[in-house]
C-alpha atoms as a PDB file:
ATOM      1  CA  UNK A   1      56.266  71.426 151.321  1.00  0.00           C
ATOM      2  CA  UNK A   2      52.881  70.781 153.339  1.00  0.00           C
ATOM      3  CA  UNK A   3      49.703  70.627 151.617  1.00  0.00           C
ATOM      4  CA  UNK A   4      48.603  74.075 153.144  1.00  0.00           C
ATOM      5  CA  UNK A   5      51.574  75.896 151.129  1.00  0.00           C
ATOM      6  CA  UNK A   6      50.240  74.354 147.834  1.00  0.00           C
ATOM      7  CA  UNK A   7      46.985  76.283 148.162  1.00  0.00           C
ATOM      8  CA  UNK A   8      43.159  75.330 147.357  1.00  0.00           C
ATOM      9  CA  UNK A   9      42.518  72.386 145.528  1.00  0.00           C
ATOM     10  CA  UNK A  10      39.846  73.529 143.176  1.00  0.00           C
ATOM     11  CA  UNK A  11      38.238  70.575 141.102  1.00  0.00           C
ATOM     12  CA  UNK A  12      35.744  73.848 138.662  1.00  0.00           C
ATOM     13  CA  UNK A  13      33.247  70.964 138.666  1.00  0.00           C
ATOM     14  CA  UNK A  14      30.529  73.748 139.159  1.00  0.00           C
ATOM     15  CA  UNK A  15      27.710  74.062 136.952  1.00  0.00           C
ATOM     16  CA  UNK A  16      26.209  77.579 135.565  1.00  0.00           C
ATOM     17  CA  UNK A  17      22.918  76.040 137.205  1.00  0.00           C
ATOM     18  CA  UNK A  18      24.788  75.291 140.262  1.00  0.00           C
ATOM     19  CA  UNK A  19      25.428  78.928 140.179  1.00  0.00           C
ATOM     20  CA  UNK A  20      22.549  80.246 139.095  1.00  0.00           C
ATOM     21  CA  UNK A  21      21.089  78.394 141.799  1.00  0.00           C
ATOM     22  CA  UNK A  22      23.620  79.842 144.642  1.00  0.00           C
ATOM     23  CA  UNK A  23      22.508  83.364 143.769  1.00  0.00           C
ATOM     24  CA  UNK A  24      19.001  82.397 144.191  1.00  0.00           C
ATOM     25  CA  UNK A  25      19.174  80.712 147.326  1.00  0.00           C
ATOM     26  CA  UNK A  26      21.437  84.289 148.518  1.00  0.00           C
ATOM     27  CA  UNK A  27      18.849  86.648 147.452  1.00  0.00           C
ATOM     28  CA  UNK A  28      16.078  84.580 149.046  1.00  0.00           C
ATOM     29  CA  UNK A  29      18.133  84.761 152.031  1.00  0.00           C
ATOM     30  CA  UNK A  30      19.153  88.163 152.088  1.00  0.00           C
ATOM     31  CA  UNK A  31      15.091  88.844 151.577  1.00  0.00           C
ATOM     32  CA  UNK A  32      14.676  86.743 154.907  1.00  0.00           C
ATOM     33  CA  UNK A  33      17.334  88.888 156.946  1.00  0.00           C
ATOM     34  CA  UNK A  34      15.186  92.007 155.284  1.00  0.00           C
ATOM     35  CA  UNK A  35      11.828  90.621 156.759  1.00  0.00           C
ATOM     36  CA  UNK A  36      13.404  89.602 160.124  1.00  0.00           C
ATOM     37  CA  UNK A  37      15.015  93.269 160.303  1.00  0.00           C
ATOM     38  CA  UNK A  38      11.810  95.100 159.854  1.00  0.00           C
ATOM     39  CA  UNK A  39      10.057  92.694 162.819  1.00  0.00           C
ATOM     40  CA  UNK A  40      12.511  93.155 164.737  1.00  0.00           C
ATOM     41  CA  UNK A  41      12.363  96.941 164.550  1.00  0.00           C
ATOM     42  CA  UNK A  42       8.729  96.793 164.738  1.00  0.00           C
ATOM     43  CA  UNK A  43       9.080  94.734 168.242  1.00  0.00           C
ATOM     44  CA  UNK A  44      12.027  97.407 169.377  1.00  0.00           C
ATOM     45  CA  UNK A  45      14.742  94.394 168.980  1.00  0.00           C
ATOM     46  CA  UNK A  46      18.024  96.399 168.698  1.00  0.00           C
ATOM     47  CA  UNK A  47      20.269  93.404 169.029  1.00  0.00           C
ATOM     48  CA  UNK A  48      18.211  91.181 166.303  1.00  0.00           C
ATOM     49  CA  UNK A  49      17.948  94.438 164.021  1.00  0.00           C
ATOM     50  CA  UNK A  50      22.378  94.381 164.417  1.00  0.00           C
ATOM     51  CA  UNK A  51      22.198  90.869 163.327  1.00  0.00           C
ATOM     52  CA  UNK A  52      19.756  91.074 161.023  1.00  0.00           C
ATOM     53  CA  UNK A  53      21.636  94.232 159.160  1.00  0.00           C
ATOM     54  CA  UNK A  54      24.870  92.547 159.248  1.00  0.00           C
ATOM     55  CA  UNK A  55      23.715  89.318 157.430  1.00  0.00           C
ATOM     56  CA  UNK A  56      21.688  90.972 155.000  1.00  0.00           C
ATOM     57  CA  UNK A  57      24.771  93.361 153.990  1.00  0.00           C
ATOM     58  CA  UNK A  58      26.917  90.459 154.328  1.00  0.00           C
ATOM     59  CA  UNK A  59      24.900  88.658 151.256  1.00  0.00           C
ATOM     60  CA  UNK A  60      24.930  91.895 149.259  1.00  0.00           C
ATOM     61  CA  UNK A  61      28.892  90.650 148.698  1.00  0.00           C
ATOM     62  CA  UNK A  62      28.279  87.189 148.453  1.00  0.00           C
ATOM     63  CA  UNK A  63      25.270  88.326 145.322  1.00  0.00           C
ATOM     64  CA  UNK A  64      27.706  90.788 143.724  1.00  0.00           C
ATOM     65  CA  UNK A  65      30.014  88.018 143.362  1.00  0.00           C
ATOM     66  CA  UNK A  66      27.846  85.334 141.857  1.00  0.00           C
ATOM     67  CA  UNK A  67      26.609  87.928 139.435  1.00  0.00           C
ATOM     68  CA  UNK A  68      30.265  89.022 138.291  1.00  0.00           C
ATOM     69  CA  UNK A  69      30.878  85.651 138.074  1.00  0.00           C
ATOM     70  CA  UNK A  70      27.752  84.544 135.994  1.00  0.00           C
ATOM     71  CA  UNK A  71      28.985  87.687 133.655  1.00  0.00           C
ATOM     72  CA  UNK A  72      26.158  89.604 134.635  1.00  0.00           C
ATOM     73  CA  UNK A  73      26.037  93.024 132.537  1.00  0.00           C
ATOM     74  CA  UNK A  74      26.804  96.361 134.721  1.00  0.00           C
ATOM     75  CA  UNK A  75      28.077  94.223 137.791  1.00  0.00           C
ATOM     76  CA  UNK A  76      32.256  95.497 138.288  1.00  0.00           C
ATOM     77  CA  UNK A  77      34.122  93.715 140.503  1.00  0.00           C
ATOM     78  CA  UNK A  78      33.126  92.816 143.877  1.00  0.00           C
ATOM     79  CA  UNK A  79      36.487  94.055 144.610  1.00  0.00           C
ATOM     80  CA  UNK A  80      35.864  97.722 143.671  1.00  0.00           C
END
């Protein structure tokens, strides 16, 4: 059996801080994607607005998931 049918190795040496710190450095990212959206609309960029809508909905998952996982109250599954 290769090591690709045994799966992940997962070593849960994450912190809560390391976490807490992921979903900060997400939203502040997602905030930059907002900023860049709006000046790109504002300049009549339709191919940086795309891009700029498409990361920024992107990190709405990647949030939603480091808030279920930090046991967030009111956040379901970032499956449903």
């Amino acid at each position: 059996m290769s090591s690709a049918d045994e799966g992940p190795h997962r070593t849960y040496e994450r912190t809560w801080a390391d976490i807490e710190t992921m979903l900060e450095a997400a939203e502040a990212k997602q905030h930059e994607w907002k900023d860049w959206f709006e000046r790109c609309r504002e300049a009549g960029d339709r191919d940086g607005m795309k891009d700029a809508a498409r990361n920024h909905k992107a990190l709405e998952g990647v949030i939603k998931t480091l808030r279920w996982t930090l046991g967030e109250v009111g956040v379901s599954s970032p499956l449903t």
